[in-house]
C-alpha atoms as a PDB file:
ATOM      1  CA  UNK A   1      89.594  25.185   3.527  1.00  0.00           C
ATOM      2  CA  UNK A   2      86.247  23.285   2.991  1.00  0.00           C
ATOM      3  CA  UNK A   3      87.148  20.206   1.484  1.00  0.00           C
ATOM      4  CA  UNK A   4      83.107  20.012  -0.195  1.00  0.00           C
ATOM      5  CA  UNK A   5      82.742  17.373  -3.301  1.00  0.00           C
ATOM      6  CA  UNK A   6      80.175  18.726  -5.604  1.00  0.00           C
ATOM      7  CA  UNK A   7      77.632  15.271  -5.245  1.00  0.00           C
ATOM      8  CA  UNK A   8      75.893  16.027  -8.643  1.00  0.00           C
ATOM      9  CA  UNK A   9      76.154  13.326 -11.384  1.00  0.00           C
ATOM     10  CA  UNK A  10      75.010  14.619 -14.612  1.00  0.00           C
ATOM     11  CA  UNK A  11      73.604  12.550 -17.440  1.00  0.00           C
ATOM     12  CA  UNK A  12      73.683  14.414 -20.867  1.00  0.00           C
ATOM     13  CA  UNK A  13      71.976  13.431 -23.763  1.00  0.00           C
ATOM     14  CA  UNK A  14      71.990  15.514 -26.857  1.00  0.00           C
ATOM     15  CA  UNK A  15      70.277  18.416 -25.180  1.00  0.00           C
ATOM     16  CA  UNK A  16      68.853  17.176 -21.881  1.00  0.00           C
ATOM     17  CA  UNK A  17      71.011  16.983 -19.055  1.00  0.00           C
ATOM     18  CA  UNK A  18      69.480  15.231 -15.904  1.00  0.00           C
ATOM     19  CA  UNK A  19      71.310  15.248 -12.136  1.00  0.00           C
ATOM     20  CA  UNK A  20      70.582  12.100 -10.997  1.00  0.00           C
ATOM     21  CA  UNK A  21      71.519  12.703  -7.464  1.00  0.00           C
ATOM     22  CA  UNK A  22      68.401  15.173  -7.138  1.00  0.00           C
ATOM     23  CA  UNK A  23      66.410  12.449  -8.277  1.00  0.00           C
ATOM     24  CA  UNK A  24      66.982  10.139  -5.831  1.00  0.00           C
ATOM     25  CA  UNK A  25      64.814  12.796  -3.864  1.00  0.00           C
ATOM     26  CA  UNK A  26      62.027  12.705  -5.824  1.00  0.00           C
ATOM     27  CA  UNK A  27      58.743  10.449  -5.201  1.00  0.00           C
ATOM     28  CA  UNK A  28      56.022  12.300  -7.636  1.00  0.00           C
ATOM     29  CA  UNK A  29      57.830  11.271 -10.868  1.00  0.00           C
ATOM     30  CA  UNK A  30      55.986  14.758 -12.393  1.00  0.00           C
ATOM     31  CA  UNK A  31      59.076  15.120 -15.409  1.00  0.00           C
ATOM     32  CA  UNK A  32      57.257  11.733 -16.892  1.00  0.00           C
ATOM     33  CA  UNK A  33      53.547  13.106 -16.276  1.00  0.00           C
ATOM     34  CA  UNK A  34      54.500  16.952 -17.725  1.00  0.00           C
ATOM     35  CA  UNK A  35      56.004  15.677 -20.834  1.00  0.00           C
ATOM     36  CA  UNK A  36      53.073  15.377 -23.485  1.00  0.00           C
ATOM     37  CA  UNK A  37      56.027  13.886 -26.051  1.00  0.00           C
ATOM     38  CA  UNK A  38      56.787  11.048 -23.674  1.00  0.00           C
ATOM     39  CA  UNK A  39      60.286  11.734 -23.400  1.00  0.00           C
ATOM     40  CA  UNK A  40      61.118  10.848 -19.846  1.00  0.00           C
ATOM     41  CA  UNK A  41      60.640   7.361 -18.199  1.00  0.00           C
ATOM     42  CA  UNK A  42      61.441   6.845 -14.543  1.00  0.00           C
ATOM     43  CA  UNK A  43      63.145   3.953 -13.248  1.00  0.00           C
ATOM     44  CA  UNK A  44      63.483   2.269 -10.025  1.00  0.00           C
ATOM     45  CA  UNK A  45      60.901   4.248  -8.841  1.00  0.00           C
ATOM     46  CA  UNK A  46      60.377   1.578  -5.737  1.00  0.00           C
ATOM     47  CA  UNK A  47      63.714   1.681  -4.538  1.00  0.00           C
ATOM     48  CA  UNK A  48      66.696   5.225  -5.949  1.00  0.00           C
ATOM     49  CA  UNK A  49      64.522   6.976  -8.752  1.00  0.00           C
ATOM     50  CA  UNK A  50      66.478   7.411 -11.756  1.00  0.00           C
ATOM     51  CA  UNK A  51      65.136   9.845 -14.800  1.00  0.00           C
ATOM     52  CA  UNK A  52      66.063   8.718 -18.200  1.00  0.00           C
ATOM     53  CA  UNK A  53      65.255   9.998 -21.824  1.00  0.00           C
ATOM     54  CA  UNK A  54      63.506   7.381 -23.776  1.00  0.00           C
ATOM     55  CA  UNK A  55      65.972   6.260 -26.768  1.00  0.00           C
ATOM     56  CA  UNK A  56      64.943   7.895 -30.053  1.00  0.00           C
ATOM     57  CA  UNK A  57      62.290  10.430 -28.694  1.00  0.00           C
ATOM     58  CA  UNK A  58      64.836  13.097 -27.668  1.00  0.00           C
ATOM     59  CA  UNK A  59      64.332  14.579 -31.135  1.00  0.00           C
ATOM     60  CA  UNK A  60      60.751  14.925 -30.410  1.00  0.00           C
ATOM     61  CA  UNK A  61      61.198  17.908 -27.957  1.00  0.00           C
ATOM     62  CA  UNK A  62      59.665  20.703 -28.790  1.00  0.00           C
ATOM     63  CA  UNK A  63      61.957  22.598 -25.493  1.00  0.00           C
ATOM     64  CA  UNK A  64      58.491  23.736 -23.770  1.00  0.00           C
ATOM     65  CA  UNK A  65      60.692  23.544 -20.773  1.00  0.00           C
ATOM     66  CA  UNK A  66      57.438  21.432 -18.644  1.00  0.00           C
ATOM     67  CA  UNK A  67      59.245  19.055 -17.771  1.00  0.00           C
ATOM     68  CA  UNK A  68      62.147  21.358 -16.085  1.00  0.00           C
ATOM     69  CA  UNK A  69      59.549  23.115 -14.197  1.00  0.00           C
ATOM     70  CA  UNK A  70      57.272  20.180 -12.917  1.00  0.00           C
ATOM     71  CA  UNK A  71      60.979  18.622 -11.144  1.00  0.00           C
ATOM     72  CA  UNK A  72      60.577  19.540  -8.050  1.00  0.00           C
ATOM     73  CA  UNK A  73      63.871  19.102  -7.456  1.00  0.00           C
ATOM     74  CA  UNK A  74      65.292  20.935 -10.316  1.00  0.00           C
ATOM     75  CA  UNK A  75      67.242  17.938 -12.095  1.00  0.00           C
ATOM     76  CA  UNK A  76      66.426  18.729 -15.615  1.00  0.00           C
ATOM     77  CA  UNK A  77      68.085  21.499 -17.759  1.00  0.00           C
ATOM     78  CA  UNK A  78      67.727  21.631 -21.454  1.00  0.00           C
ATOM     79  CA  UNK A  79      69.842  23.708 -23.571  1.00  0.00           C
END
């Protein structure tokens, strides 16, 4: 019996969930550059990239769904 941890660690806002272990991946940052609301912001980019949702914009999504197909490494959802 495979003793397998799932590795994801999800962050959930009030409808955005990001898996920040798939961003760690990333290097184009392309959730931040898709989003014309400015909704995400990218941290640490230098050293473990980390996506965030800006306080107080969350409301402005419009659920275009952009942003979850610019990730490259498929760590958005919205629901």
């Amino acid at each position: 019996m495979s003793e397998a941890e799932d590795q994801s660690i999800i962050e959930s806002y009030q409808f955005h969930h990001i898996d920040i272990s798939k961003c760690r991946e990333c290097r184009e940052f392309s959730c931040e550059e898709a989003c014309f609301r400015g909704i995400y912001e990218v941290i640490n980019k230098d050293s473990i990239p980390k996506c965030t949702v800006v306080e107080d914009r969350e409301d402005r999504c419009v659920k275009c769904h952009m942003c979850t197909t610019a990730c490259k490494p498929r760590a958005i959802t919205i629901d």
